[in-house]
Protein backbone atom coordinates (compact mmCIF):
# COMPACT_ATOMS: atom_id res chain seq x y z
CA UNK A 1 -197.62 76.40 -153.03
CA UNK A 2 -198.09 73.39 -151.37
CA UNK A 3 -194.76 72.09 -151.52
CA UNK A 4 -193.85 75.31 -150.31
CA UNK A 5 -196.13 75.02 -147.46
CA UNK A 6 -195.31 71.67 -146.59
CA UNK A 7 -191.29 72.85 -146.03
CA UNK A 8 -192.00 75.37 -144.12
CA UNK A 9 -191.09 75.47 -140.57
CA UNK A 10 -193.51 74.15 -137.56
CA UNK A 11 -194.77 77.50 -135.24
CA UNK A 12 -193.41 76.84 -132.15
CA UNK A 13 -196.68 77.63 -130.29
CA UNK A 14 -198.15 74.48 -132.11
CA UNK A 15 -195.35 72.15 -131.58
CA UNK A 16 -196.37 69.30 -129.10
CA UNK A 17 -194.62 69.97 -125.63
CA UNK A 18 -191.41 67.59 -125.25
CA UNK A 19 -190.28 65.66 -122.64
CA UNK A 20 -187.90 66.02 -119.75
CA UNK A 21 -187.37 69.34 -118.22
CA UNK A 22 -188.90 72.57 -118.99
CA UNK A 23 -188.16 76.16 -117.83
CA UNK A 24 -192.12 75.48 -116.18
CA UNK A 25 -191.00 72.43 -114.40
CA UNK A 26 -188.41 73.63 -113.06
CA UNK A 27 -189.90 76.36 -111.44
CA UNK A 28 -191.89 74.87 -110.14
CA UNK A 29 -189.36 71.95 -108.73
CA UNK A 30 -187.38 74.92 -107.40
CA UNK A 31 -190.61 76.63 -105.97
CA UNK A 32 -191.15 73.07 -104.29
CA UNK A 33 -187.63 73.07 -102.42
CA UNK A 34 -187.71 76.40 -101.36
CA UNK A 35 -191.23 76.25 -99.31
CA UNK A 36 -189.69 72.79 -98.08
CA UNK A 37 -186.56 74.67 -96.60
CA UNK A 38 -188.82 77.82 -95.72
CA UNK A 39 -190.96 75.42 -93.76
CA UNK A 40 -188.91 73.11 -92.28
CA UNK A 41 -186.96 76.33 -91.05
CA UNK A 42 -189.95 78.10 -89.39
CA UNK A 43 -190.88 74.66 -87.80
CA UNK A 44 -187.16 74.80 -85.94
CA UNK A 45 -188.07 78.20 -84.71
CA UNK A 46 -191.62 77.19 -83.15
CA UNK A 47 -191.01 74.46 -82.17
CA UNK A 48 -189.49 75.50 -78.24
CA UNK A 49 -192.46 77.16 -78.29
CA UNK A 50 -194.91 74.32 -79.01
CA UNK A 51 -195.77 73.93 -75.34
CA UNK A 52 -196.62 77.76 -74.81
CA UNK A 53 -198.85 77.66 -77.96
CA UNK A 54 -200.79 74.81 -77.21
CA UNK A 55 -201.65 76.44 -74.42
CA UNK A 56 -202.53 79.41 -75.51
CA UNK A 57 -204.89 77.92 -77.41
CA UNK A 58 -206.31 75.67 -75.01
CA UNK A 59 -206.61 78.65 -72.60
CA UNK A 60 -208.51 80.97 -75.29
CA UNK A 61 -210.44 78.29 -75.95
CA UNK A 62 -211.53 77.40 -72.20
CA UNK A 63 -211.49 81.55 -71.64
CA UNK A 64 -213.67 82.59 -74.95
CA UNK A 65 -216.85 82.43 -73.05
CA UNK A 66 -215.69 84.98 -70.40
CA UNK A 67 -214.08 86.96 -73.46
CA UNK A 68 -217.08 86.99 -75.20
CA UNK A 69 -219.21 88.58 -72.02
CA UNK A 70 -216.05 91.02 -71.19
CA UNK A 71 -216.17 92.26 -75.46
CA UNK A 72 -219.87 92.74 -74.72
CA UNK A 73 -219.20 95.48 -72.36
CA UNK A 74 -216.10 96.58 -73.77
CA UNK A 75 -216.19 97.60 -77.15
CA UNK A 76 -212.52 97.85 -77.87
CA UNK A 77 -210.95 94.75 -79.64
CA UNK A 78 -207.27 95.41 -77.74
CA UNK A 79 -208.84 96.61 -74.74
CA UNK A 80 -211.39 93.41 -73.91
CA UNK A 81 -208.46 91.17 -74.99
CA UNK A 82 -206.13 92.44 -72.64
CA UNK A 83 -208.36 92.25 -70.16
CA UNK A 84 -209.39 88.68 -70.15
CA UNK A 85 -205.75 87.73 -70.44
CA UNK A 86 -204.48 90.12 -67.74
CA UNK A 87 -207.17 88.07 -65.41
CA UNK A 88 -206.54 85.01 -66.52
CA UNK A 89 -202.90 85.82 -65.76
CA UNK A 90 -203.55 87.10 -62.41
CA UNK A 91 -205.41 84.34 -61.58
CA UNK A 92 -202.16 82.30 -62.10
CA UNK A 93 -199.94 84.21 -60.87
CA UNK A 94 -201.63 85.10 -57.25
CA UNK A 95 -201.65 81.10 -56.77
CA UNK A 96 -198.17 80.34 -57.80
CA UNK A 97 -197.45 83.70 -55.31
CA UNK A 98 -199.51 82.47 -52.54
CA UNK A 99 -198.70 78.54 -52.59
CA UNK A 100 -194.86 78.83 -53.23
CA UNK A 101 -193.61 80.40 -50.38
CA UNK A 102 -195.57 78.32 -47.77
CA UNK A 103 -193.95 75.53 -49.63
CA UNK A 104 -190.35 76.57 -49.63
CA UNK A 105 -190.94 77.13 -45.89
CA UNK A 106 -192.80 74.01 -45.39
CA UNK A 107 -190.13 72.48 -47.35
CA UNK A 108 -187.30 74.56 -45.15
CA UNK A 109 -188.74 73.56 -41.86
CA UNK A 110 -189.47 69.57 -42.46
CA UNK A 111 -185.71 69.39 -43.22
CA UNK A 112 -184.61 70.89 -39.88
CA UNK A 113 -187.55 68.60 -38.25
CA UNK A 114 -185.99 65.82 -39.93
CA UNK A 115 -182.50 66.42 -38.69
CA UNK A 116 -183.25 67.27 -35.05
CA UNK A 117 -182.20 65.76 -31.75
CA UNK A 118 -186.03 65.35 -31.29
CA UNK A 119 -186.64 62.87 -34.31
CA UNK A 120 -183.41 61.02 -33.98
CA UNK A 121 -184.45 60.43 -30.54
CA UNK A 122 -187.90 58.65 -31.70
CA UNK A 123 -185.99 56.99 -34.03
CA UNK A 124 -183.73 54.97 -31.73
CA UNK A 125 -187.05 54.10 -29.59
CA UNK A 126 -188.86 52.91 -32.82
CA UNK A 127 -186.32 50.52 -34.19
CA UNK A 128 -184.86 49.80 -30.67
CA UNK A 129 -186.17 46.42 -31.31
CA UNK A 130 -186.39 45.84 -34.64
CA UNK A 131 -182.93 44.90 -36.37
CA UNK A 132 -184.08 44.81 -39.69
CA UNK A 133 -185.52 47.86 -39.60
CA UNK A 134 -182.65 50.04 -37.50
CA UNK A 135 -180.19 48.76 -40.52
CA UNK A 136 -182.72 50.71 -42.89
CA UNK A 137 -182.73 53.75 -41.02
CA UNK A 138 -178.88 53.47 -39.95
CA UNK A 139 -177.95 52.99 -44.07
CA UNK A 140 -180.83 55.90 -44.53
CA UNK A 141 -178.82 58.31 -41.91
CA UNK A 142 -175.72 57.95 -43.81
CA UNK A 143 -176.82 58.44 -46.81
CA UNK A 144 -178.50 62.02 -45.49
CA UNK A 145 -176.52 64.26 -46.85
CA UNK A 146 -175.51 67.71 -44.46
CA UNK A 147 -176.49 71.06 -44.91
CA UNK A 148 -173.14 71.83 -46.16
CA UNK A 149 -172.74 68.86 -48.70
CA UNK A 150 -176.12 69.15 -49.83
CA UNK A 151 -174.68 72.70 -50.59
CA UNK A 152 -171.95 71.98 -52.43
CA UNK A 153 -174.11 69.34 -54.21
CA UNK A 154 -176.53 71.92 -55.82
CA UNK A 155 -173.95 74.57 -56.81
CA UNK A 156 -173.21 73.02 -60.13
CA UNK A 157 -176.74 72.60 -60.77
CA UNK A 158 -177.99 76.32 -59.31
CA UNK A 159 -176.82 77.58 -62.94
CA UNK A 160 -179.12 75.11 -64.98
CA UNK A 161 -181.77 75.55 -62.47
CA UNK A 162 -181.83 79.34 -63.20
CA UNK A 163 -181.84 78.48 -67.02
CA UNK A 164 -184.61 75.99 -66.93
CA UNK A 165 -186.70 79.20 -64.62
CA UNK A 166 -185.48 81.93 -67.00
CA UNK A 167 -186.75 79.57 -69.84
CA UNK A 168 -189.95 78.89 -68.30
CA UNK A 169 -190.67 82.41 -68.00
CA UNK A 170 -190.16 83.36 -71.21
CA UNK A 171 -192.85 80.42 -72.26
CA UNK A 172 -195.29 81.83 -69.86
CA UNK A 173 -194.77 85.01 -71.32
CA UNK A 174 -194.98 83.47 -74.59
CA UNK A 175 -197.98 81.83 -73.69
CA UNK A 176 -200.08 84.95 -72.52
CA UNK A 177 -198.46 87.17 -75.53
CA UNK A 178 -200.35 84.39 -77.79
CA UNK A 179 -203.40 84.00 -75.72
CA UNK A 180 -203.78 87.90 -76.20
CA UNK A 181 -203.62 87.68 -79.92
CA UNK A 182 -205.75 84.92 -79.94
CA UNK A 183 -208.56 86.21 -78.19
CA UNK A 184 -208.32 89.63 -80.16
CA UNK A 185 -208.41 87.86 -83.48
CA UNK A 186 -210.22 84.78 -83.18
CA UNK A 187 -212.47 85.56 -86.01
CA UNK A 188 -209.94 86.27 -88.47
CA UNK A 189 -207.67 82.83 -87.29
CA UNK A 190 -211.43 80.30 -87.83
CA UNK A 191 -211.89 82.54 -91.38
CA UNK A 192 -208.29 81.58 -92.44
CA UNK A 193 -208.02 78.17 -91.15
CA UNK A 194 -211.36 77.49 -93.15
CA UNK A 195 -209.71 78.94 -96.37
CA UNK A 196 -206.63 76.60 -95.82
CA UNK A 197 -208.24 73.69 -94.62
CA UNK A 198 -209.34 71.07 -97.37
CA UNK A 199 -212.53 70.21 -96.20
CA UNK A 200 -216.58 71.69 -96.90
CA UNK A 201 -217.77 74.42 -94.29
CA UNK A 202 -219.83 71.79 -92.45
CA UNK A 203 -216.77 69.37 -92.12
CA UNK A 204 -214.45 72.14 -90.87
CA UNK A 205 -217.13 73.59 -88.79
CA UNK A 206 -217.80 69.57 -87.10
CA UNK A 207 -213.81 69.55 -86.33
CA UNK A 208 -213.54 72.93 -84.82
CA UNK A 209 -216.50 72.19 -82.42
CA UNK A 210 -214.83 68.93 -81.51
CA UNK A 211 -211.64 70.49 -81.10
CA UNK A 212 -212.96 73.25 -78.95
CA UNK A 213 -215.14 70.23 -76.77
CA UNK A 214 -211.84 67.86 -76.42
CA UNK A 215 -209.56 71.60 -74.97
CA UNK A 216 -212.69 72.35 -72.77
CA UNK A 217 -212.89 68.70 -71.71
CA UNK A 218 -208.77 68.33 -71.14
CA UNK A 219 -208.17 71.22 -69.53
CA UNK A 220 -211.76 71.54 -67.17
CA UNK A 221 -211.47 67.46 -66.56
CA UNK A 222 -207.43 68.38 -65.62
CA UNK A 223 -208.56 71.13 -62.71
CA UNK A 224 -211.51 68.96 -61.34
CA UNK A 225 -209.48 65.87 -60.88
CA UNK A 226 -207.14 67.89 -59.37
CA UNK A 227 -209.67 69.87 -57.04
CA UNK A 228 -211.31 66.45 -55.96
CA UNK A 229 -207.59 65.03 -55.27
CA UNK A 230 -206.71 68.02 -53.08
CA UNK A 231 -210.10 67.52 -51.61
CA UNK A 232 -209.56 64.28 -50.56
CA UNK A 233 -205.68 64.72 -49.28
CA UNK A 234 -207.11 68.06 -47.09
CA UNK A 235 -209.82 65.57 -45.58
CA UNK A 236 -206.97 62.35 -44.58
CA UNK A 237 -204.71 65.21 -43.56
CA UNK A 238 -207.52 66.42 -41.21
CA UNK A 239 -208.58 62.73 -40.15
CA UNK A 240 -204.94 62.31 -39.21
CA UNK A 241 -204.44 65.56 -37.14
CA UNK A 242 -201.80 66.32 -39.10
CA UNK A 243 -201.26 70.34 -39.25
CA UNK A 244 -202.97 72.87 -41.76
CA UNK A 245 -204.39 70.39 -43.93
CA UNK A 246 -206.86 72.68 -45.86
CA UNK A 247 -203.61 74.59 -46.82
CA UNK A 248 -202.01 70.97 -47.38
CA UNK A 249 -204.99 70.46 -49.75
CA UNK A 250 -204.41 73.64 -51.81
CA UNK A 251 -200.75 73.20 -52.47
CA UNK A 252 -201.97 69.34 -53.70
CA UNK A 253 -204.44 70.84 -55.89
CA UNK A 254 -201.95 73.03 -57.42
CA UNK A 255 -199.16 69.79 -57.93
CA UNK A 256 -202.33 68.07 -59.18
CA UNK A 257 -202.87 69.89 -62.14
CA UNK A 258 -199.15 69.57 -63.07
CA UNK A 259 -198.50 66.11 -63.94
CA UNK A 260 -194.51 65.61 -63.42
CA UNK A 261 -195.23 66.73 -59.79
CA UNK A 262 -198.79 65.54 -58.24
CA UNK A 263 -200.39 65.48 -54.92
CA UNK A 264 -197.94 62.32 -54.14
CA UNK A 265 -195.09 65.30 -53.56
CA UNK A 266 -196.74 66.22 -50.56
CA UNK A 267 -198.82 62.83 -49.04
CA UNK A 268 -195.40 60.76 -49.48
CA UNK A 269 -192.91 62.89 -47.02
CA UNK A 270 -195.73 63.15 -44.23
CA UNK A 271 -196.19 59.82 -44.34
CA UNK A 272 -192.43 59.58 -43.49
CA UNK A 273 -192.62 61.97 -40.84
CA UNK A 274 -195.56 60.03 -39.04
CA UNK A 275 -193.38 56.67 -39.37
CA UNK A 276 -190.36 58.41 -37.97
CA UNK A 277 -192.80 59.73 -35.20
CA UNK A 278 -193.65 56.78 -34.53
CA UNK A 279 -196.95 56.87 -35.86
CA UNK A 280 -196.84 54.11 -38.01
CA UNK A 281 -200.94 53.13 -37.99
CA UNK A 282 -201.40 56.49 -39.33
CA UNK A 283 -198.38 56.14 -41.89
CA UNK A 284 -199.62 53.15 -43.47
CA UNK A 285 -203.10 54.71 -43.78
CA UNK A 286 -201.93 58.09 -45.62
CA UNK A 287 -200.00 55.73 -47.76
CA UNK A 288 -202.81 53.53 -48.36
CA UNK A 289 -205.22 56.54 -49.37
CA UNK A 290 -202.76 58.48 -51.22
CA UNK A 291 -201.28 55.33 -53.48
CA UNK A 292 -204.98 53.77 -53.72
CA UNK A 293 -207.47 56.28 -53.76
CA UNK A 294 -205.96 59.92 -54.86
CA UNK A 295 -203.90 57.71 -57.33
CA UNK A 296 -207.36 56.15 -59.22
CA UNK A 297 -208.94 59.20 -58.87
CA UNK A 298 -206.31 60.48 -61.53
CA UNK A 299 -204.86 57.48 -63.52
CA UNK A 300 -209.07 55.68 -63.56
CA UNK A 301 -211.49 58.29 -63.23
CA UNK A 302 -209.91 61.23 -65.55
CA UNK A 303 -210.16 58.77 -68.77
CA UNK A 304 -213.76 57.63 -67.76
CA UNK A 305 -214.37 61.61 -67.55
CA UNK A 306 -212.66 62.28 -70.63
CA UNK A 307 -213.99 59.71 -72.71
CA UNK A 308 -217.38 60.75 -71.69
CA UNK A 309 -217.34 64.03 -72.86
CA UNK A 310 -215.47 63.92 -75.91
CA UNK A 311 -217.45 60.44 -76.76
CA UNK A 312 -214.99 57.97 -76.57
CA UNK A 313 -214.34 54.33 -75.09
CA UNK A 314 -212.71 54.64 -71.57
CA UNK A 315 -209.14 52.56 -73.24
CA UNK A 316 -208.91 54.72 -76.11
CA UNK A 317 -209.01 58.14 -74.14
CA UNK A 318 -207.17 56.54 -71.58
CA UNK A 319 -204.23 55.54 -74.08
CA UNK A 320 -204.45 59.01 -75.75
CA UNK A 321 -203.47 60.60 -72.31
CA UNK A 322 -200.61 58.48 -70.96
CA UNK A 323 -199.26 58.46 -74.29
CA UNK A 324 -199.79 61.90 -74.63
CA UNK A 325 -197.85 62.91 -71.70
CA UNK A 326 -195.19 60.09 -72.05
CA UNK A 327 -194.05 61.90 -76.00
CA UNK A 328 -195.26 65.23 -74.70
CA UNK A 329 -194.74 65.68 -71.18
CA UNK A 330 -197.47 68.08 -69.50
CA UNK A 331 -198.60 69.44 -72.67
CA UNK A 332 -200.02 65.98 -73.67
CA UNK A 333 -203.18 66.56 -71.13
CA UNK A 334 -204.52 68.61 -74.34
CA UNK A 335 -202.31 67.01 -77.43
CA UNK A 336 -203.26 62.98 -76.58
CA UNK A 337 -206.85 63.72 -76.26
CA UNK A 338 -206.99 66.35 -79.24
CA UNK A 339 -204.99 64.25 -81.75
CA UNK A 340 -207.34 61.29 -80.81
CA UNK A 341 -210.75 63.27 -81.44
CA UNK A 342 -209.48 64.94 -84.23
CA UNK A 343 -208.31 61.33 -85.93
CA UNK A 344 -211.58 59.93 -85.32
CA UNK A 345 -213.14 63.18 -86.48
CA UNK A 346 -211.45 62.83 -89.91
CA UNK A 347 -212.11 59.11 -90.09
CA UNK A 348 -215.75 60.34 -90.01
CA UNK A 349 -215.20 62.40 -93.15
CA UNK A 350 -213.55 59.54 -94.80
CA UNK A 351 -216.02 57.57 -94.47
CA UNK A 352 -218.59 60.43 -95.70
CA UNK A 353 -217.16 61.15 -98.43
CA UNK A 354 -215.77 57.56 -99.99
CA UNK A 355 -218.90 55.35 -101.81
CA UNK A 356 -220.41 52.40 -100.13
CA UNK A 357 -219.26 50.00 -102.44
């Protein structure tokens, strides 16, 4: 019997496991490639749409407050969430409404100024005697291109132009069609971010309140810089005499809060016009306060603002923002800062959680 038992054959349940590959292993190989292609394909389709989310999350950040006191009254999920976002849309939208049109016009009407009998005239009296100067404005001239060939000049581009709006429409759209959802189901969103993220309920809940204080910070420090650099280009516009300058100081606010553009859009032709004018005193001193002072008020005293409320040395927050909008264009007012807290946030767990010695 023992002999007999000692031939038989090994169960296979008790046979140690071999190596190499194994119908387990490769599932789970295979399991591994195909959430690597499923991800790396739903990254290609958000990603033209990383701009509109991110702010769609800063805005229902910055808006939850006012959400929260609009849900209060109305009881409806849908119905409160639609109507924070339809103001917060309106809001936008009766700006860009107002502001554009006085612009295009503005625009419109310092071109024909530019080109009249009446400037050319003050011209030739203001560089009469100066040489150096009249071969600037002469080479200048030239290079002024006519109605006509400034037309022909922006027909090939009217068709990209028209692209880049469409496209910017559909991320504003986008971005409201997210900022409903997130408003509506902020709950749920925190509840499954905390069931995904690998940290304790007190860690998670540290990085979403310093998330939701760097947005707040980004976007509110954003609009007050702006507000106190329209502020201050209204007032030199007014010191100046120069015409409408609280409307002047509006439109700068507005091209304030928009990086690529600034206040400089508008403080950098009427400085031209009052040099072509004549007026060169007052030329130099618009160029002086708009270079100097509405210049630091953005590039010096947003970091210093920054860094104070989210806690951070001036350099650091100041490095986070550049850079920010250098890889990320506009959208890096919110991703520099927010990437910067939220590294130092997790360096704090780190060091938490890893022993002394």
């Amino acid at each position: 019997m023992d002999s007999l038992d000692a031939d038989a054959p090994e169960d296979p349940a008790d046979a140690p496991p071999r190596a190499g590959l194994t119908r387990n292993r490769v599932s789970v190989f295979a399991l591994a490639v195909i959430t690597l292609i499923v991800l790396v394909l739903c990254w290609r389709m958000t990603e033209p749409f990383v701009s509109a989310l991110v702010w769609a999350v800063a805005l229902a950040i910055v808006a939850n407050g006012l959400h929260r006191r609009i849900a209060r009254r109305v009881r409806r999920p849908n119905l409160s969430a639609g109507l924070t976002t339809a103001l917060l849309a309106a809001v936008l939208l009766v700006l860009a409404a107002a502001i554009a049109p006085v612009m295009v016009e503005k625009a419109r009407e310092g071109w024909e100024h530019l080109r009249s009998d009446e400037v050319r005239q003050r011209v030739d009296d203001l560089v009469r005697d100066r040489p150096t100067l009249a071969r600037a404005v002469a080479w200048a001239t030239k290079q002024m291109p006519s109605s006509d060939e400034m037309a022909k000049q922006l027909a090939p581009r009217l068709q990209g132009f028209l692209t880049g709006s469409m496209w910017g429409s559909v991320q504003l759209l986008v971005t409201f069609f997210a900022l409903f959802y997130l408003l509506r189901d902020r709950e749920l969103a925190l509840r499954w971010l905390r069931s995904v993220l690998p940290l304790t309920a007190r860690e998670t809940s540290r990085i979403f309140k310093r998330v939701a204080e760097v947005v707040r910070a980004s976007v509110l420090g954003t609009v007050l810089i702006a507000a106190l650099q329209g502020l201050l280009g209204g007032l030199m516009f007014w010191w100046l005499g120069l015409p409408a300058p609280m409307l002047w100081g509006l439109v700068m606010f507005v091209l304030s809060i928009l990086p690529v553009l600034g206040a400089a859009i508008v403080w950098i032709p009427a400085a031209g016009l009052l040099l072509l004018e004549g007026s060169w005193e007052k030329a130099l001193i618009l160029t002086l306060w708009g270079s100097i002072v509405v210049a630091l008020v953005d590039n010096l005293l947003y970091p210093v603002l920054i860094g104070k409320q989210l806690r951070l040395h001036t350099l650091p927050a100041f490095i986070a923002i550049v850079g920010g909008l250098v890889a990320f264009g506009a959208t890096g007012l919110v991703i520099g800062p927010l990437a910067l807290a939220m590294g130092v946030a997790l360096l704090e767990v780190w060091r938490r959680r890893l022993p002394a010695h």
